[in-house]
N, C-alpha and C. Protein backbone atom coordinates (compact mmCIF):
# COMPACT_ATOMS: atom_id res chain seq x y z
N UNK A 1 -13.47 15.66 2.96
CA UNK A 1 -14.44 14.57 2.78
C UNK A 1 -13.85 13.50 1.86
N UNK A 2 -13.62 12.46 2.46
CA UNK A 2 -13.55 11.27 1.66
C UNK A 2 -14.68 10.48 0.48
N UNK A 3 -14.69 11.02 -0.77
CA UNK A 3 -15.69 10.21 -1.31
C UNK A 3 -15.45 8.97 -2.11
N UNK A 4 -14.05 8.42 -1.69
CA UNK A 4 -13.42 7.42 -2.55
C UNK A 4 -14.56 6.29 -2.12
N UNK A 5 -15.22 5.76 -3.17
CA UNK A 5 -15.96 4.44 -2.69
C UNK A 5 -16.01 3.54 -3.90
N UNK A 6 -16.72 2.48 -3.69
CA UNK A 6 -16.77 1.75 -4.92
C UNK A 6 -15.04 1.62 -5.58
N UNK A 7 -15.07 1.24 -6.26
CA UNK A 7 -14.00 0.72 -7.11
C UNK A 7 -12.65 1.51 -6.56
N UNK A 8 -12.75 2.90 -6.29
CA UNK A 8 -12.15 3.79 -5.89
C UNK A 8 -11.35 3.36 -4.24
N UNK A 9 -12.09 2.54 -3.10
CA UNK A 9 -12.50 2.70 -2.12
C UNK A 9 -10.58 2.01 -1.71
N UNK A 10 -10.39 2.29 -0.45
CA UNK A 10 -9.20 1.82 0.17
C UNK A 10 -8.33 2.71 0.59
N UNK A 11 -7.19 2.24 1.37
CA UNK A 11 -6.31 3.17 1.80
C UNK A 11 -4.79 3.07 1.58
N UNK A 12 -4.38 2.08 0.39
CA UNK A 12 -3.36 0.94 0.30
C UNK A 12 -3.76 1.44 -1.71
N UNK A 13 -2.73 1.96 -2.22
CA UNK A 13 -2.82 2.49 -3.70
C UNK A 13 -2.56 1.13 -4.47
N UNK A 14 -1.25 0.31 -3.70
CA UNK A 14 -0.89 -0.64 -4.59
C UNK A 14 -2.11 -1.97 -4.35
N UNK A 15 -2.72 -1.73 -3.44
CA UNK A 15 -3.75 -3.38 -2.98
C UNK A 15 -5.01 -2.18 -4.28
N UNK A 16 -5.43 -1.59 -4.49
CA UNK A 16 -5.95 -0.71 -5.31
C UNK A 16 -5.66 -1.38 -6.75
N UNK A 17 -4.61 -1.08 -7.17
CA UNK A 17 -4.03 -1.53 -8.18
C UNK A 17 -3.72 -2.80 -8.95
N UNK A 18 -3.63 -3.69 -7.81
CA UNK A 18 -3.55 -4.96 -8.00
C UNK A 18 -5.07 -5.60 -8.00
N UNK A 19 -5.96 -4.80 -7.53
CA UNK A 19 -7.34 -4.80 -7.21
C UNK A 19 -8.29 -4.96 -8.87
N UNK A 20 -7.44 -3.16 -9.41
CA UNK A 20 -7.79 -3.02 -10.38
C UNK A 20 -7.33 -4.23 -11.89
N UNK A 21 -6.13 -4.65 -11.56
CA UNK A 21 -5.25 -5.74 -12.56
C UNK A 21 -6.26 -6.61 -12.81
N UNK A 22 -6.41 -7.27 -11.58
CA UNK A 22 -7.02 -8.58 -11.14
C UNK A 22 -8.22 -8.51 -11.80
N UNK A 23 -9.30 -7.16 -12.01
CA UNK A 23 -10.55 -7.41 -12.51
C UNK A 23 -10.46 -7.25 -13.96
N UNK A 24 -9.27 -6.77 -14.59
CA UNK A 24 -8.64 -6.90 -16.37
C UNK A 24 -8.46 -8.06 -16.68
N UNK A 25 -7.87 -9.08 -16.01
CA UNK A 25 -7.49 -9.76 -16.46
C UNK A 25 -8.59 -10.79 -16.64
N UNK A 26 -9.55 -10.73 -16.01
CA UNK A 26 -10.77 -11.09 -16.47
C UNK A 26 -11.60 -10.64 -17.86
N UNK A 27 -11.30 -9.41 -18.23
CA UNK A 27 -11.45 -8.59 -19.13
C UNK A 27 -11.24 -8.46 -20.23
N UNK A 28 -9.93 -8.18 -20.32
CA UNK A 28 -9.33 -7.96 -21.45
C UNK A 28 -8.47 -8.88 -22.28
N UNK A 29 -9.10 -8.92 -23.57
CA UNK A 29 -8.51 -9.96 -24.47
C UNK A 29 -7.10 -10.12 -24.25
N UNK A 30 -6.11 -8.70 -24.88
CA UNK A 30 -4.76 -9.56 -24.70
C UNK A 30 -4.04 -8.52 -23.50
N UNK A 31 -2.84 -9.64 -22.80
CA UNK A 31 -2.18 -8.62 -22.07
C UNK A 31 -2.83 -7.57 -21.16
N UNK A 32 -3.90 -7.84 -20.11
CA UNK A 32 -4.32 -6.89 -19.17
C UNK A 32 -2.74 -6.14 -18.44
N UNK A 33 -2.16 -6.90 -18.45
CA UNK A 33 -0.54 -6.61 -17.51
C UNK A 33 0.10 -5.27 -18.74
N UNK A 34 0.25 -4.83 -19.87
CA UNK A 34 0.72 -4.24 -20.74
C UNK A 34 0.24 -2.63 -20.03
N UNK A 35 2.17 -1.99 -20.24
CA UNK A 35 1.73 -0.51 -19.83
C UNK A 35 2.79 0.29 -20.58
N UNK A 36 2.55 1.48 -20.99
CA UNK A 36 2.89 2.38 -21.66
C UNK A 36 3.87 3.17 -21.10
N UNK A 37 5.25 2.51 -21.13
CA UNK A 37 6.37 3.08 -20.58
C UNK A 37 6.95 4.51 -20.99
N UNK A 38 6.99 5.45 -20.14
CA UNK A 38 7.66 6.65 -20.82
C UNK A 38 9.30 6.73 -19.79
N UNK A 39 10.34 7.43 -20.60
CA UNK A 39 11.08 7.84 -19.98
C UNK A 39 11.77 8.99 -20.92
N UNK A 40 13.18 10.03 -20.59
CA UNK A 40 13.48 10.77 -20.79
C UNK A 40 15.21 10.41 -21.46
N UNK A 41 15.49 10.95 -22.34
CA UNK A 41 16.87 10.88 -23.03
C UNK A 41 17.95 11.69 -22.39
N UNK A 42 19.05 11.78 -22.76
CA UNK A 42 19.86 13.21 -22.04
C UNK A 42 19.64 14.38 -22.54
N UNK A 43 18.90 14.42 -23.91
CA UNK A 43 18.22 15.55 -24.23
C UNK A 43 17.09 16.14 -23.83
N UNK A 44 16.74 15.10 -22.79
CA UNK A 44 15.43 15.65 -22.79
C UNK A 44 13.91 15.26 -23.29
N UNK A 45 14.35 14.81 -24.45
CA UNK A 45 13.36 14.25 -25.31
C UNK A 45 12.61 12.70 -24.59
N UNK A 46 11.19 12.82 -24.86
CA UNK A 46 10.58 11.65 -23.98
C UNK A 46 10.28 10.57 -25.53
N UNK A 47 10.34 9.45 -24.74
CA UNK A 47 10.24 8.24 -25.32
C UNK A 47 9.34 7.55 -24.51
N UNK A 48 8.29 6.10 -25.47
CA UNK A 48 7.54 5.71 -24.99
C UNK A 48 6.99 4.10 -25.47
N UNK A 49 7.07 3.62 -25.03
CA UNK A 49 7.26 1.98 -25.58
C UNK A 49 5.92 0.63 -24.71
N UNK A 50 5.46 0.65 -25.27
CA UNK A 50 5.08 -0.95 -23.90
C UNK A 50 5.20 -1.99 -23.56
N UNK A 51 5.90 -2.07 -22.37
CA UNK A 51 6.11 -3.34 -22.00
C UNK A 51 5.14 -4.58 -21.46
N UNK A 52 5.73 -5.25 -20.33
CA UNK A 52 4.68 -5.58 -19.51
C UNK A 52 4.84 -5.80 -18.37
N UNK A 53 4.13 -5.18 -17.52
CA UNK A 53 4.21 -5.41 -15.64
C UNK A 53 4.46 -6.36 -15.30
N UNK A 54 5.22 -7.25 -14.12
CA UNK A 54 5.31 -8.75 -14.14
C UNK A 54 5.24 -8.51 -12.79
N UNK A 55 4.94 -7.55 -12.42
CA UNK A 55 4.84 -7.75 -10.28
C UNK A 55 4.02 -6.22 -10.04
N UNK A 56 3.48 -6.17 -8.89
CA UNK A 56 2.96 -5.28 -8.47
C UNK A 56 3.41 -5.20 -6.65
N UNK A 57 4.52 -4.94 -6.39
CA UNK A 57 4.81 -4.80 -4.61
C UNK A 57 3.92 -4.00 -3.74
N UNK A 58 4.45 -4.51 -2.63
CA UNK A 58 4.08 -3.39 -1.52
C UNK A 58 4.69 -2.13 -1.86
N UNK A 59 5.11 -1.51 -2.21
CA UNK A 59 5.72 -0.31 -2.39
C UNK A 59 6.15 0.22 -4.03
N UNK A 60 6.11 -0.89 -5.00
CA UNK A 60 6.64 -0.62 -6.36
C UNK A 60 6.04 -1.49 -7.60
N UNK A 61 6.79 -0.87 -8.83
CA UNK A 61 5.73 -1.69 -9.56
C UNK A 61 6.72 -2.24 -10.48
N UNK A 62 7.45 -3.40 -11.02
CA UNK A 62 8.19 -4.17 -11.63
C UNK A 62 8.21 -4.52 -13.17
N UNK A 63 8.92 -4.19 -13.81
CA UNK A 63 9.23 -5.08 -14.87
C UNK A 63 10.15 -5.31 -15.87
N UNK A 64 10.65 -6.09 -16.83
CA UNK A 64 11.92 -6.64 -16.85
C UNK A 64 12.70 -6.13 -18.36
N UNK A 65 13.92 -6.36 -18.50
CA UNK A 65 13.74 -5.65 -19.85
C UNK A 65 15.65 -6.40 -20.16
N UNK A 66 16.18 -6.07 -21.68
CA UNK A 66 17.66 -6.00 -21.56
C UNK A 66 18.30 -4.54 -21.39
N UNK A 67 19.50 -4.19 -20.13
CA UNK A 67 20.04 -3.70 -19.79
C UNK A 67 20.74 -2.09 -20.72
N UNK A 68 20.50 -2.86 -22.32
CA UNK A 68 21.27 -2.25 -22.99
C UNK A 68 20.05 -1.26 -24.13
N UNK A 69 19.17 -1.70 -23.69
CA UNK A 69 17.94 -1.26 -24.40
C UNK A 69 17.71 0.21 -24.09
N UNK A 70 17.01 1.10 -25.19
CA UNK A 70 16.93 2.60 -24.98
C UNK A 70 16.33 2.54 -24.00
N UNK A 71 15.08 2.28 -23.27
CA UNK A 71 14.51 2.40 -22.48
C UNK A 71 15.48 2.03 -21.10
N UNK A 72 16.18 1.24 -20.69
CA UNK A 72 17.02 0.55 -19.81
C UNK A 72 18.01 2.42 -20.16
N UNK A 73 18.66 2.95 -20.61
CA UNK A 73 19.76 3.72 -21.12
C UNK A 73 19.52 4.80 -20.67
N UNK A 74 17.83 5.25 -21.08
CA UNK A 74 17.36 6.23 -20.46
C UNK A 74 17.21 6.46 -19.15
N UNK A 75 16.97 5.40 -18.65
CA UNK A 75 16.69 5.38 -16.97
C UNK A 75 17.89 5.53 -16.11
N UNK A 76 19.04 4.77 -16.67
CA UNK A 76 20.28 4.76 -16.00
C UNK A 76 20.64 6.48 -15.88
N UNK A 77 20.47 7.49 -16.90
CA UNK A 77 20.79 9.05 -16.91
C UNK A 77 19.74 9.67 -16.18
N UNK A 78 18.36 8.93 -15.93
CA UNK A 78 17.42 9.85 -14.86
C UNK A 78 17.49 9.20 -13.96
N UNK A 79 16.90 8.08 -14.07
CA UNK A 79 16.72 7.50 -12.74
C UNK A 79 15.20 7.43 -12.57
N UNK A 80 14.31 7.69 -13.49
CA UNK A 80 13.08 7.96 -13.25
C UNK A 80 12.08 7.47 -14.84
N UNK A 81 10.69 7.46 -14.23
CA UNK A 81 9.98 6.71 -15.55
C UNK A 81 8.63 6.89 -15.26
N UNK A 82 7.85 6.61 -16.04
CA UNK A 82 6.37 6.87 -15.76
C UNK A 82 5.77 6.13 -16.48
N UNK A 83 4.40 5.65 -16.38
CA UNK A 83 3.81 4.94 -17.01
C UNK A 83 2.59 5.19 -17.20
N UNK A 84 1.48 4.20 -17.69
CA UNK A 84 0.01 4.27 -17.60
C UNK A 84 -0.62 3.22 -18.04
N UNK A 85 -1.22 2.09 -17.38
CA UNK A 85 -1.94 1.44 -17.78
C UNK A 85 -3.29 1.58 -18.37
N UNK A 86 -4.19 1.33 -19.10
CA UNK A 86 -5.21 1.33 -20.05
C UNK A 86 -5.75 0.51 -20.66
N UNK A 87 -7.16 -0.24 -20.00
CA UNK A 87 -8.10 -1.20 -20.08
C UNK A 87 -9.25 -0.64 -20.85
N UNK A 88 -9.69 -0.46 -21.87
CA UNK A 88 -10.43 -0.72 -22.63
C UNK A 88 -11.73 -1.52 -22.22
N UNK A 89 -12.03 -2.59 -21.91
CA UNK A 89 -12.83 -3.05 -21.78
C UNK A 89 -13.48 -2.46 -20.44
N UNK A 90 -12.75 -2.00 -19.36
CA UNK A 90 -12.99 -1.57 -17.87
C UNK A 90 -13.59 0.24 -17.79
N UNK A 91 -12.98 0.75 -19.28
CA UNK A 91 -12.69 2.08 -18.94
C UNK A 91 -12.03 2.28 -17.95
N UNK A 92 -10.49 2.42 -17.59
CA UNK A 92 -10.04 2.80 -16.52
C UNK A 92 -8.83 2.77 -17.05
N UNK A 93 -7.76 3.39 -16.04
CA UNK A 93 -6.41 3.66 -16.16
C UNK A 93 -6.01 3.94 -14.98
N UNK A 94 -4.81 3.48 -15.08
CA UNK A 94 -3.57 3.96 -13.92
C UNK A 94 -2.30 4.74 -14.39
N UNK A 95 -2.00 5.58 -14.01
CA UNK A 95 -0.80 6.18 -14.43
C UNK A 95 0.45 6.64 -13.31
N UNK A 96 1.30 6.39 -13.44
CA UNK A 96 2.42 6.63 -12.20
C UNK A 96 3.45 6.91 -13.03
N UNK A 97 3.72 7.97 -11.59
CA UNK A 97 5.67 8.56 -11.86
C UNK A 97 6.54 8.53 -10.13
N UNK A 98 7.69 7.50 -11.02
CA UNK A 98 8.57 7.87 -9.70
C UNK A 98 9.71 7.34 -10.49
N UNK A 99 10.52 6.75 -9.05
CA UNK A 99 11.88 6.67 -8.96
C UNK A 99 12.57 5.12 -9.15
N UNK A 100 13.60 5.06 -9.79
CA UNK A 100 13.63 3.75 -10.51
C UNK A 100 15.09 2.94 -10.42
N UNK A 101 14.60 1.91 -9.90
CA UNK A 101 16.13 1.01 -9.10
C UNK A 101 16.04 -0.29 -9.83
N UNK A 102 17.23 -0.63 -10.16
CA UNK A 102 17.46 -2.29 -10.92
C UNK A 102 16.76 -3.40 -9.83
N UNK A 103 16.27 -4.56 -10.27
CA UNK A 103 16.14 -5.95 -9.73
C UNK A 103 17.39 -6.69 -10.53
N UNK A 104 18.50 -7.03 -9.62
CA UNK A 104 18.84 -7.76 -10.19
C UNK A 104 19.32 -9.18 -9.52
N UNK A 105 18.37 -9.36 -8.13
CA UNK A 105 18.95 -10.76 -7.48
C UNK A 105 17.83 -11.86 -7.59
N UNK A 106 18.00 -12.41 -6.83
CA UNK A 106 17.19 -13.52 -6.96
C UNK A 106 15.74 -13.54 -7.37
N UNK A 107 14.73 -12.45 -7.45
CA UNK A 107 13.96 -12.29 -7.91
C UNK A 107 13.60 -12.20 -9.32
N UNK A 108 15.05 -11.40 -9.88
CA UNK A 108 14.64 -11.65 -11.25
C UNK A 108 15.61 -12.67 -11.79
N UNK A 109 16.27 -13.19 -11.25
CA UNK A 109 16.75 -14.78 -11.51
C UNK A 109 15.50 -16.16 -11.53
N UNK A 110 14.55 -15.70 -10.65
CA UNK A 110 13.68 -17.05 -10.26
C UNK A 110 12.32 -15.84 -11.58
N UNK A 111 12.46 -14.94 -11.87
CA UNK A 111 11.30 -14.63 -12.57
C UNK A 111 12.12 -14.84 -14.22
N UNK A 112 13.27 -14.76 -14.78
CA UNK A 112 13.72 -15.23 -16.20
C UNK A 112 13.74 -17.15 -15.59
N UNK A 113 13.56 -17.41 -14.94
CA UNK A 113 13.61 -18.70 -15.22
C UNK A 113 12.15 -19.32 -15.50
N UNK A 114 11.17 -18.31 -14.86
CA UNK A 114 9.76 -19.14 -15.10
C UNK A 114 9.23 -18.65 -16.56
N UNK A 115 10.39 -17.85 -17.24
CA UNK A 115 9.76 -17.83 -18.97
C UNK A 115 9.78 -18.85 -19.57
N UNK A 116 9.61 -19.06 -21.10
CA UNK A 116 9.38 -20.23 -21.91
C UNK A 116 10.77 -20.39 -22.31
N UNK A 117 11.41 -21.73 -22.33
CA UNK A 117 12.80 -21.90 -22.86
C UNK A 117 12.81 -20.62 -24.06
N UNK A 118 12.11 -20.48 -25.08
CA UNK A 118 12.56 -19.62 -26.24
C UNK A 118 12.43 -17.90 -26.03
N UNK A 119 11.82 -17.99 -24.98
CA UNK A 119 12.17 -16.20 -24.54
C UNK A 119 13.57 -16.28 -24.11
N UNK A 120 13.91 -17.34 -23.18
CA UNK A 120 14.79 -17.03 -22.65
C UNK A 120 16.27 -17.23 -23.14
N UNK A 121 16.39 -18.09 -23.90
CA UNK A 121 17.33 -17.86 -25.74
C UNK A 121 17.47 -16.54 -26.16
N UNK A 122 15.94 -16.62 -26.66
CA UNK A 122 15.75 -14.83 -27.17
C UNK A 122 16.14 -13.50 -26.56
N UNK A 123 16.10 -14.01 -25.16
CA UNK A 123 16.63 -12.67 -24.22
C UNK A 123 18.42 -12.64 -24.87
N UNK A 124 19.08 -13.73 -24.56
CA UNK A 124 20.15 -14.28 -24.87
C UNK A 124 20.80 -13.91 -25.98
N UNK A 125 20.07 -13.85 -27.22
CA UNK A 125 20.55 -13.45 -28.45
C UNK A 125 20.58 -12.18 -28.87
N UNK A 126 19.08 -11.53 -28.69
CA UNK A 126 18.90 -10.06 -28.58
C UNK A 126 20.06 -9.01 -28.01
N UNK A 127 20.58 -8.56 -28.81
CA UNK A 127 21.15 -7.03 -28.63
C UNK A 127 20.35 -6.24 -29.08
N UNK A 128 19.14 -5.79 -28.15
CA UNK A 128 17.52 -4.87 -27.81
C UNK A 128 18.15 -3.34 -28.06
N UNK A 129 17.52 -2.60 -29.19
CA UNK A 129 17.79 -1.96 -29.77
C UNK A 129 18.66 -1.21 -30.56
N UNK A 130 19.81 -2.20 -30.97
CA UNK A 130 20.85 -2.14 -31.88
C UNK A 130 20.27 -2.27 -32.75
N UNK A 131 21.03 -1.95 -34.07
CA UNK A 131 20.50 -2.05 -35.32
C UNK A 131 20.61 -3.80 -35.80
N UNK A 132 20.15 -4.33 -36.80
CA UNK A 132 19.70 -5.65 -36.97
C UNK A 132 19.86 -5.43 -38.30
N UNK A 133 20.54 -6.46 -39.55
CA UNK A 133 20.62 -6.22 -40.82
C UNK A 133 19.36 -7.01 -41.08
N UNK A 134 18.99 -8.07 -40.65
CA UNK A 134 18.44 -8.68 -41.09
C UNK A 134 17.72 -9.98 -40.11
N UNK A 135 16.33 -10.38 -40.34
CA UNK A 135 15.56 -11.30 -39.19
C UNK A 135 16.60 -12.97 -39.19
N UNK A 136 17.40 -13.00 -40.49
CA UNK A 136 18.38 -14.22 -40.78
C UNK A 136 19.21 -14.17 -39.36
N UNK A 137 19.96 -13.28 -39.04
CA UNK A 137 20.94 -12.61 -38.57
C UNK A 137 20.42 -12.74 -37.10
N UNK A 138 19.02 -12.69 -36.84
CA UNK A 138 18.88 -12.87 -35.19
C UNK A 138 18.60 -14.24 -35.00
N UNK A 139 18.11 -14.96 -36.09
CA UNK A 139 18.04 -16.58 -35.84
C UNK A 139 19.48 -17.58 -35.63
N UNK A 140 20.18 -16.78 -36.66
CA UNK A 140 21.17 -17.30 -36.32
C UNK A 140 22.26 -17.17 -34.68
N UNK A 141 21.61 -15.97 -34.18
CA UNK A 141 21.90 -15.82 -32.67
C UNK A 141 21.48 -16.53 -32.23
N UNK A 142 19.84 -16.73 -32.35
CA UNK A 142 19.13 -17.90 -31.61
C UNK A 142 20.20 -18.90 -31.81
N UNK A 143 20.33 -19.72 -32.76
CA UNK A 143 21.10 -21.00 -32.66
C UNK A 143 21.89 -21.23 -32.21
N UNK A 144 22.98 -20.11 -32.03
CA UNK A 144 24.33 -20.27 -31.20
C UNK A 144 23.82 -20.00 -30.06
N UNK A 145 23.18 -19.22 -29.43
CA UNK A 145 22.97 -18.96 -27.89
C UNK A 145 22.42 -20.86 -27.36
N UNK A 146 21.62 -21.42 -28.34
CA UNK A 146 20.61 -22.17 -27.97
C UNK A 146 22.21 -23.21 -28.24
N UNK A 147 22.76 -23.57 -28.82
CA UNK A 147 24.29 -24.48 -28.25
C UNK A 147 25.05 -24.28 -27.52
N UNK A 148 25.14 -23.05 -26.96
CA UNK A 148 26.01 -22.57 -25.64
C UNK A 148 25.51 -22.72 -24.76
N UNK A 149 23.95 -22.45 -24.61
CA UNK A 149 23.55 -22.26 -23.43
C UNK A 149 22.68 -23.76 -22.97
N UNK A 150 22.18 -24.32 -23.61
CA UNK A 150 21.64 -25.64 -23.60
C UNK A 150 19.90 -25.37 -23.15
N UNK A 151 19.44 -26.29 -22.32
CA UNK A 151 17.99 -26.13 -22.22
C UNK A 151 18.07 -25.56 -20.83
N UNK A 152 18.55 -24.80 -20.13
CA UNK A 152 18.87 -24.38 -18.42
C UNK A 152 19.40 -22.92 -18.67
N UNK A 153 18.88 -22.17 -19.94
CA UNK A 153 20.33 -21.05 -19.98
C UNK A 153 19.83 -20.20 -18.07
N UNK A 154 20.96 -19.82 -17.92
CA UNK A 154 20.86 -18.62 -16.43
C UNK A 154 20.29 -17.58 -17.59
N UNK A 155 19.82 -16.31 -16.65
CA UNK A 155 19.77 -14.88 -16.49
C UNK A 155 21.09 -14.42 -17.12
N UNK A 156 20.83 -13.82 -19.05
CA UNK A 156 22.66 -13.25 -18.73
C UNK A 156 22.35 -11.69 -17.93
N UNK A 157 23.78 -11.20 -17.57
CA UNK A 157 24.19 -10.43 -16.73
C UNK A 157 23.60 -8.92 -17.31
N UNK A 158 23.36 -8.68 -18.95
CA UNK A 158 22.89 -7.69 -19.34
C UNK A 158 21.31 -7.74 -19.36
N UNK A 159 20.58 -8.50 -18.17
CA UNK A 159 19.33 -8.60 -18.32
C UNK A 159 18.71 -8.58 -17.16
N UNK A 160 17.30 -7.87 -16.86
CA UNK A 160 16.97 -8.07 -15.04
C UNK A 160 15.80 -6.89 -15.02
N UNK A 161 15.15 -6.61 -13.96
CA UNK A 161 14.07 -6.10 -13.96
C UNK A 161 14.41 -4.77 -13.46
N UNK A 162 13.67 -3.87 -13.74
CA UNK A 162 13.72 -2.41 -13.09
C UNK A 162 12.54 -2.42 -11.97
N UNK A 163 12.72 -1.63 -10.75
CA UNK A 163 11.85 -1.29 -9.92
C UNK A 163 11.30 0.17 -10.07
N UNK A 164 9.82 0.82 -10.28
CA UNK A 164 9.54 1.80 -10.24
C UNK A 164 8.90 2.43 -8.90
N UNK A 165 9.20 3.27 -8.32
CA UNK A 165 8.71 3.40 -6.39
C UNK A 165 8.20 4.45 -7.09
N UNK A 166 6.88 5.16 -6.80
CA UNK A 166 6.06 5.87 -7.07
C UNK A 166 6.18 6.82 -6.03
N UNK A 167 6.05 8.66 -6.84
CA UNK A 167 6.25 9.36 -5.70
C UNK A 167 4.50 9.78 -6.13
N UNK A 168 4.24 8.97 -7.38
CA UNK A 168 2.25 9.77 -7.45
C UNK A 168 1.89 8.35 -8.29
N UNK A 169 0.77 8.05 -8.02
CA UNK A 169 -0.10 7.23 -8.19
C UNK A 169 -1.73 7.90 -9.05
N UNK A 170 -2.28 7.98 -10.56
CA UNK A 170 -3.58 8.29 -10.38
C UNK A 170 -4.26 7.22 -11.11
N UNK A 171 -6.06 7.29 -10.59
CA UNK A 171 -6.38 6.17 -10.39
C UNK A 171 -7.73 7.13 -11.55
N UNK A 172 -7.71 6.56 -12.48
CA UNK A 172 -9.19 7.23 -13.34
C UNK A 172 -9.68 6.19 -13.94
N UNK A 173 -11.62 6.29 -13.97
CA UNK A 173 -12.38 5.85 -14.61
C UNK A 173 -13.65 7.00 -15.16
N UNK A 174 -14.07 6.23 -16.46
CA UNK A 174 -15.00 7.10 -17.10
C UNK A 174 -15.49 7.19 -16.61
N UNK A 175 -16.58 8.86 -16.80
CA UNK A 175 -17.67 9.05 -16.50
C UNK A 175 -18.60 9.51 -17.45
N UNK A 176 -20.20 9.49 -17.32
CA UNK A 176 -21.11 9.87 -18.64
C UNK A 176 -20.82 11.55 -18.57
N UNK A 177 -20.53 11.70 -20.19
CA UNK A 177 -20.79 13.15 -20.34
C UNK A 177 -19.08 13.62 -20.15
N UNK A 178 -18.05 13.05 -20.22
CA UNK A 178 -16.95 13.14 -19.90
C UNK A 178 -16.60 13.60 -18.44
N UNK A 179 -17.42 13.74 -17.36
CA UNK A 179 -17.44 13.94 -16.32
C UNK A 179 -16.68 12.71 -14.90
N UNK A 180 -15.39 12.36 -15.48
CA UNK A 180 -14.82 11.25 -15.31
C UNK A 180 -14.25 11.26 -13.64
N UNK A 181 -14.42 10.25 -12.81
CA UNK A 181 -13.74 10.08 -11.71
C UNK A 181 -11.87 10.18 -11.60
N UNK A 182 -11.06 11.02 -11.36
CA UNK A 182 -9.81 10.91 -10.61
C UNK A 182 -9.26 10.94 -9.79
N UNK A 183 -8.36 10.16 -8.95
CA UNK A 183 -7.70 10.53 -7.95
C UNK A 183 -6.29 10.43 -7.48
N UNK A 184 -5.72 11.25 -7.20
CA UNK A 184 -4.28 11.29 -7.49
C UNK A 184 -3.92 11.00 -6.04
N UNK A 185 -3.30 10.10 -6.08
CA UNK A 185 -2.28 9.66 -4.69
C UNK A 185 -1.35 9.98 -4.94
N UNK A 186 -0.33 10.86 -3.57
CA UNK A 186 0.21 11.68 -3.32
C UNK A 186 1.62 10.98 -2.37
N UNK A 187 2.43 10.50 -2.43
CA UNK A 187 3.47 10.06 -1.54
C UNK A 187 4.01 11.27 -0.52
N UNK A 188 3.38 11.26 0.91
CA UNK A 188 3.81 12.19 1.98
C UNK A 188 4.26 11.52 2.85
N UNK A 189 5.13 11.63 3.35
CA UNK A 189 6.06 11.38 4.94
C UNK A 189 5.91 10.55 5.19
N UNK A 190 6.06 9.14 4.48
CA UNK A 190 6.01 7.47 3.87
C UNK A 190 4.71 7.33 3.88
N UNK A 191 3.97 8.11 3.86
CA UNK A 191 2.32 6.93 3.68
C UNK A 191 1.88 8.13 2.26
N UNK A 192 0.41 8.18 2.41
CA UNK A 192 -0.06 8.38 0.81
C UNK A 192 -1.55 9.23 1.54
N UNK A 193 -1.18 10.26 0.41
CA UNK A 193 -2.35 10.81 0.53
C UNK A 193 -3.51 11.07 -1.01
N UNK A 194 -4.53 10.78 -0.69
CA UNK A 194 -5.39 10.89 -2.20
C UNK A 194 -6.24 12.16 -2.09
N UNK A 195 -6.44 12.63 -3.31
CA UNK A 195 -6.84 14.35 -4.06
C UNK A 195 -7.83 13.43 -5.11
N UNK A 196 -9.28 14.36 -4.94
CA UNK A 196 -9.50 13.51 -6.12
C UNK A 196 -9.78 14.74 -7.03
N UNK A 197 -9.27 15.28 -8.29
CA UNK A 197 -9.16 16.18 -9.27
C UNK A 197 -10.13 16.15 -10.37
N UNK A 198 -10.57 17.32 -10.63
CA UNK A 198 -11.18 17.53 -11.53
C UNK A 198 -11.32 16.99 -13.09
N UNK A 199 -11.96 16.15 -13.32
CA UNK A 199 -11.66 15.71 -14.85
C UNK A 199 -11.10 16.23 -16.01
C-alpha cells in the first residue's frame, strides 16, 4: 500500500526534494540550501562539516568546495559521503548516502563565475584547511591573488564541485507525540523504490 501523500506524495525523490528546498526557502531565515556533510578518513573515523547545496539534478545532488580540503581528501580515499538537510522552521529533513564524482567542467566553471568577485579571490587565496598563523596572513593572500588575478579571476584548478548519486534517499517530517512520518527511498535496477519506516 502506497500511503505516500501530501508532502510525501510522488514518484521522482529528487523533484521531492527540490519540492521540499523550494518550500524552505520560503522559510527559513538563513541558508535553507545548508547541509550537514559527513564523510570518512582512512581511519575510519567520520567527519562532519556544512556546506551548501548549489544544485539539485536529475539523478544527484551538488556542491562545491577546494580540492585540498579535509572533506574534498576524504572523499578522494572513499569515494562516498552522506548528508542531511534540516529545516527548522518546516520540521523536516532529508538525509542521503551515496557515491561521489568531481564536477569539474563547464558547470562548475559557469557556477564559480556567478559568485561575488570576493568569494572568488577568497577561493583563490584559501589553502582550506591548512594551518593559518594568522587572519593578517590570509589578507595578505587576498591581495596578491586580487593583483594576479584581476576582476575576471577563472576557476583555479584546485577548486570545483563534487557530485553525490544517491544509492538511499530519506525523506522525514514530525509527527505529534514523536510518532514521525519516514520514508526511505531505495535505489533498485535504476529507478527507486520507497519503504516508509517506523519512527
Amino acid at each position: 500500500m502506497n500511503d505516500r501523500t501530501g508532502i510525501f506524495a510522488g514518484e521522482d525523490p529528487f523533484a521531492l526534494a527540490r519540492a521540499w528546498l523550494a518550500e524552505a526557502e520560503a522559510s527559513e531565515p538563513n541558508d535553507p540550501n545548508a547541509i550537514a556533510l559527513a564523510t570518512v578518513d582512512e581511519t575510519g573515523l567520520p567527519n562532519v562539516r556544512m556546506v551548501l547545496l548549489k544544485d539539485i539534478e536529475d539523478a544527484a545532488f551538488v556542491f562545491y568546495t577546494n580540492y585540498g580540503s579535509a572533506k574534498a581528501r576524504e572523499i578522494a580515499v572513499t569515494g562516498t559521503a552522506a548528508f542531511v538537510m534540516h529545516w527548522k522552521s518546516l520540521r523536516r529533513q532529508i538525509r542521503v548516502r551515496g557515491h561521489v564524482t568531481r564536477e569539474e567542467g563547464p558547470q562548475a566553471d559557469a557556477y564559480f563565475a556567478s559568485r561575488s568577485l570576493k568569494s572568488r579571490l577568497g577561493a583563490w587565496a584559501s589553502r582550506q584547511s591548512e594551518p593559518l598563523d594568522s587572519r593578517m596572513t590570509l589578507m595578505g593572500e587576498v591581495a596578491k591573488v586580487t593583483a594576479q588575478h584581476g576582476p575576471l579571476p577563472k576557476r583555479p584548478p584546485f577548486w570545483g564541485g563534487f557530485r553525490i548519486a544517491p544509492v538511499e534517499i530519506e525523506f522525514w517530517a514530525d509527527g505529534q507525540f514523536r510518532l514521525h512520518d519516514r520514508f526511505r527511498w531505495c535505489k533498485q535496477d535504476g529507478g527507486w523504490e520507497a519503504t516508509r519506516l517506523y519512527p
